[in-house]
C-alpha atoms as a PDB file:
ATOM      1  CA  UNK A   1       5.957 -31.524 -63.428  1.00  0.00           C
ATOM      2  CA  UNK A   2       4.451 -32.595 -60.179  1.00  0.00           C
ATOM      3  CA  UNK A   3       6.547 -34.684 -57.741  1.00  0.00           C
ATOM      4  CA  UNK A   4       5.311 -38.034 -56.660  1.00  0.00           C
ATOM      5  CA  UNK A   5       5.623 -38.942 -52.795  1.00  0.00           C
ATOM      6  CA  UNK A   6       6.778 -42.555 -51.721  1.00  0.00           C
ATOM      7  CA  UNK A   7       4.286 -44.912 -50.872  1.00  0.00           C
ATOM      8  CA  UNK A   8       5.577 -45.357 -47.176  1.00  0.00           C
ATOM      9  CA  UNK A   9       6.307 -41.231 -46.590  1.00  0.00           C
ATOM     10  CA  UNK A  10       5.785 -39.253 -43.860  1.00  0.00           C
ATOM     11  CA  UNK A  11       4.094 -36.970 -45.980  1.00  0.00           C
ATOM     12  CA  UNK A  12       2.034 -39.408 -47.729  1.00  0.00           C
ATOM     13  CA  UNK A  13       0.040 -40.434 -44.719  1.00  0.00           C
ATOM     14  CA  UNK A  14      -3.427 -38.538 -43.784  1.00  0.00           C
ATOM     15  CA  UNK A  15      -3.986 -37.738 -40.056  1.00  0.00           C
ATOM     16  CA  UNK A  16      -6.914 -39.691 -39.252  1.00  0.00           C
ATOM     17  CA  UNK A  17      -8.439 -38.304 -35.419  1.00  0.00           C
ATOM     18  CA  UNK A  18     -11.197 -40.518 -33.258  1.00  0.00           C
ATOM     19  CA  UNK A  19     -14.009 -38.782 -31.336  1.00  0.00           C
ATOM     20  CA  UNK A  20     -16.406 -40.120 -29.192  1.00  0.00           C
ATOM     21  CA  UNK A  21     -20.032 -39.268 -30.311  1.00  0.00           C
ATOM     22  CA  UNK A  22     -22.259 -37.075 -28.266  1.00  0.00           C
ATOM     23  CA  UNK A  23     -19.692 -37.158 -25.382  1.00  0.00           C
ATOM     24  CA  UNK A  24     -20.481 -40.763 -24.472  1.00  0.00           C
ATOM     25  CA  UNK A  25     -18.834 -42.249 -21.164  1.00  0.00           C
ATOM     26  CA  UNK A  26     -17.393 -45.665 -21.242  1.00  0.00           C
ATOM     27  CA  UNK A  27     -16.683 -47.905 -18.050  1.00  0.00           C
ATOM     28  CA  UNK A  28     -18.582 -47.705 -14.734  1.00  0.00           C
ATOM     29  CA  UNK A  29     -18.826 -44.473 -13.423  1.00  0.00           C
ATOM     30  CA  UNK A  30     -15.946 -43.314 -10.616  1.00  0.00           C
ATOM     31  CA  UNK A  31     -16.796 -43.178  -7.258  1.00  0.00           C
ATOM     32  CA  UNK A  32     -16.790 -40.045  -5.262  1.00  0.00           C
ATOM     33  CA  UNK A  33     -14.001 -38.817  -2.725  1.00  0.00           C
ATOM     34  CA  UNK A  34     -14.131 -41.024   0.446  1.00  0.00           C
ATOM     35  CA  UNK A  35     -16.959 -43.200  -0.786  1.00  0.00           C
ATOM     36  CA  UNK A  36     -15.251 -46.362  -0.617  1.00  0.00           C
ATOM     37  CA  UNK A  37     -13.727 -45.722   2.713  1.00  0.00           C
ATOM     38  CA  UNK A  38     -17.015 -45.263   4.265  1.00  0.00           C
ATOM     39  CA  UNK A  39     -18.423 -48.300   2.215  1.00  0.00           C
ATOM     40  CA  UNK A  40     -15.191 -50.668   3.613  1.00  0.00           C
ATOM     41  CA  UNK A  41     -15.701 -48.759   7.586  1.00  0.00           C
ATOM     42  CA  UNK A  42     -19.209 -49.830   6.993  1.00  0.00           C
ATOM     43  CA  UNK A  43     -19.264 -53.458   6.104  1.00  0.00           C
ATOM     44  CA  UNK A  44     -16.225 -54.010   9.054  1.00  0.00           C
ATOM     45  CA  UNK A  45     -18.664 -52.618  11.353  1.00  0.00           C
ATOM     46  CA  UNK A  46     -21.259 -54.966  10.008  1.00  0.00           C
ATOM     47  CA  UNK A  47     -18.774 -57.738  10.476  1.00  0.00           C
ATOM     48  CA  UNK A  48     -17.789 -57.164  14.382  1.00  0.00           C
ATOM     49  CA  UNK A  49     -14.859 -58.665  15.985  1.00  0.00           C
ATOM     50  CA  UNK A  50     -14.520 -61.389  13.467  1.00  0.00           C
ATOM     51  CA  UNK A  51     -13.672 -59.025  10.908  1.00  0.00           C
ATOM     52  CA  UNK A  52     -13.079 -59.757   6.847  1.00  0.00           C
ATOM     53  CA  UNK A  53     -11.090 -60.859   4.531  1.00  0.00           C
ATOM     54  CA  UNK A  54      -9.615 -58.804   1.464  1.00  0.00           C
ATOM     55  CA  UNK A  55     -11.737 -61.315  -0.862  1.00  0.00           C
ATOM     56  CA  UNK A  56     -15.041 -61.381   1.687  1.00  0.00           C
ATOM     57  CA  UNK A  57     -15.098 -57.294   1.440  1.00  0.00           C
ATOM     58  CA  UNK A  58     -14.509 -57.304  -2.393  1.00  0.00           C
ATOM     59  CA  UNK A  59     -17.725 -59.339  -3.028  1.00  0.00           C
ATOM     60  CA  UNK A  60     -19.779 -58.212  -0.564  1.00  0.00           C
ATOM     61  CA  UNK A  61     -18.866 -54.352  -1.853  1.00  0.00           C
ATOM     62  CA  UNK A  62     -18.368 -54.964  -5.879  1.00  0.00           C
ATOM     63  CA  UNK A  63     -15.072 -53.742  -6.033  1.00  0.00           C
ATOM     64  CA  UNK A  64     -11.864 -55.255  -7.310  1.00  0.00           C
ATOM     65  CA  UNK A  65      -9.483 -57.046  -4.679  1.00  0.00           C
ATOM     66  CA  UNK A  66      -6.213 -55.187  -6.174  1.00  0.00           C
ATOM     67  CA  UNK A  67      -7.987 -51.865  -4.964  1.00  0.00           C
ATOM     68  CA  UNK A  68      -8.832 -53.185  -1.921  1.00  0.00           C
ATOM     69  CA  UNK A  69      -4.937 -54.287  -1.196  1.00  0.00           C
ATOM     70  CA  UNK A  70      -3.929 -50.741  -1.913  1.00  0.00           C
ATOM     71  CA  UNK A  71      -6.791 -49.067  -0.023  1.00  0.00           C
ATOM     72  CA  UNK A  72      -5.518 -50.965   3.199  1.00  0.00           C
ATOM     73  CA  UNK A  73      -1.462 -50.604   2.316  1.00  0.00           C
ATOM     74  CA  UNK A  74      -1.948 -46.530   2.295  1.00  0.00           C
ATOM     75  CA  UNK A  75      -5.040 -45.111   3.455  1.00  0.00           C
ATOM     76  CA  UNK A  76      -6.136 -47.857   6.021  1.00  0.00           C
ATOM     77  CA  UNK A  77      -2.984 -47.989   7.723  1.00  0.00           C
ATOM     78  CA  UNK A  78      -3.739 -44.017   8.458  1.00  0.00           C
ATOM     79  CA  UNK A  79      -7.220 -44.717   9.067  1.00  0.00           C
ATOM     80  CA  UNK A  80      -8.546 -45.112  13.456  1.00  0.00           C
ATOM     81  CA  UNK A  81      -9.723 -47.979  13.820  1.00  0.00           C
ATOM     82  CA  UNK A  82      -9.064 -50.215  11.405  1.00  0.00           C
ATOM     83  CA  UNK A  83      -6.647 -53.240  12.556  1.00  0.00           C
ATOM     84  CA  UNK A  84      -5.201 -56.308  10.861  1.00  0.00           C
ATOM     85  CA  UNK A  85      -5.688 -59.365  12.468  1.00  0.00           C
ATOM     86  CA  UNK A  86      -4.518 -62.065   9.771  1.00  0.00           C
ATOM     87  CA  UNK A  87      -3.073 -62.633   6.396  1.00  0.00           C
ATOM     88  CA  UNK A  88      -5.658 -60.065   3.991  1.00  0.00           C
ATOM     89  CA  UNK A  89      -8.119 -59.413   7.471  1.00  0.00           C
ATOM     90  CA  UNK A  90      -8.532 -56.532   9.012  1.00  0.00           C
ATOM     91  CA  UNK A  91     -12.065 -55.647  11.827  1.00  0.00           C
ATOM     92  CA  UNK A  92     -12.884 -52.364  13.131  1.00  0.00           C
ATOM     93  CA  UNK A  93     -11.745 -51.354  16.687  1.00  0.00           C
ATOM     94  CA  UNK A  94     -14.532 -50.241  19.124  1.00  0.00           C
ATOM     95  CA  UNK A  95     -14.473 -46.620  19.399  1.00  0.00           C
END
């Protein structure tokens, strides 16, 4: 006689696995290592002495305002050059 399984058993439930087709990509494609520093040094040297704002670099450059934040909290503060002057602005020293 063959045993019947609970509806709601472990063993009762198939595996079911996703796969992308062909190896499609979703999203934007990632940037390369160090291209948005050079993209941020660029448009503060564009800017001059005035400088820009967290919110003036992120629509000039395309990219969130949460990245920029943490861009300037770790790797700007290590960066030469690169000095706040306000609340979310920060201009490029003369070298």
């Amino acid at each position: 006689m063959i045993a019947l399984q609970e509806p709601g058993s472990v063993e009762s439930r198939a595996s079911v696995r996703f796969q992308r087709v062909g190896g499609m990509k979703t999203g934007k494609p990632r940037m390369k290592r160090g291209a948005l520093k050079a993209r941020i040094i660029g448009a503060l040297r564009v800017a001059g002495a005035r400088g820009m704002t967290i919110q003036e670099l992120s629509g000039k450059l395309k990219v969130k305002p949460a990245n920029l934040y943490v861009w300037f909290n770790g790797t700007g503060r290590k960066t030469k050059g690169v000095k706040k002057v306000g609340p979310a602005k920060y201009k490029l020293l003369p070298a």
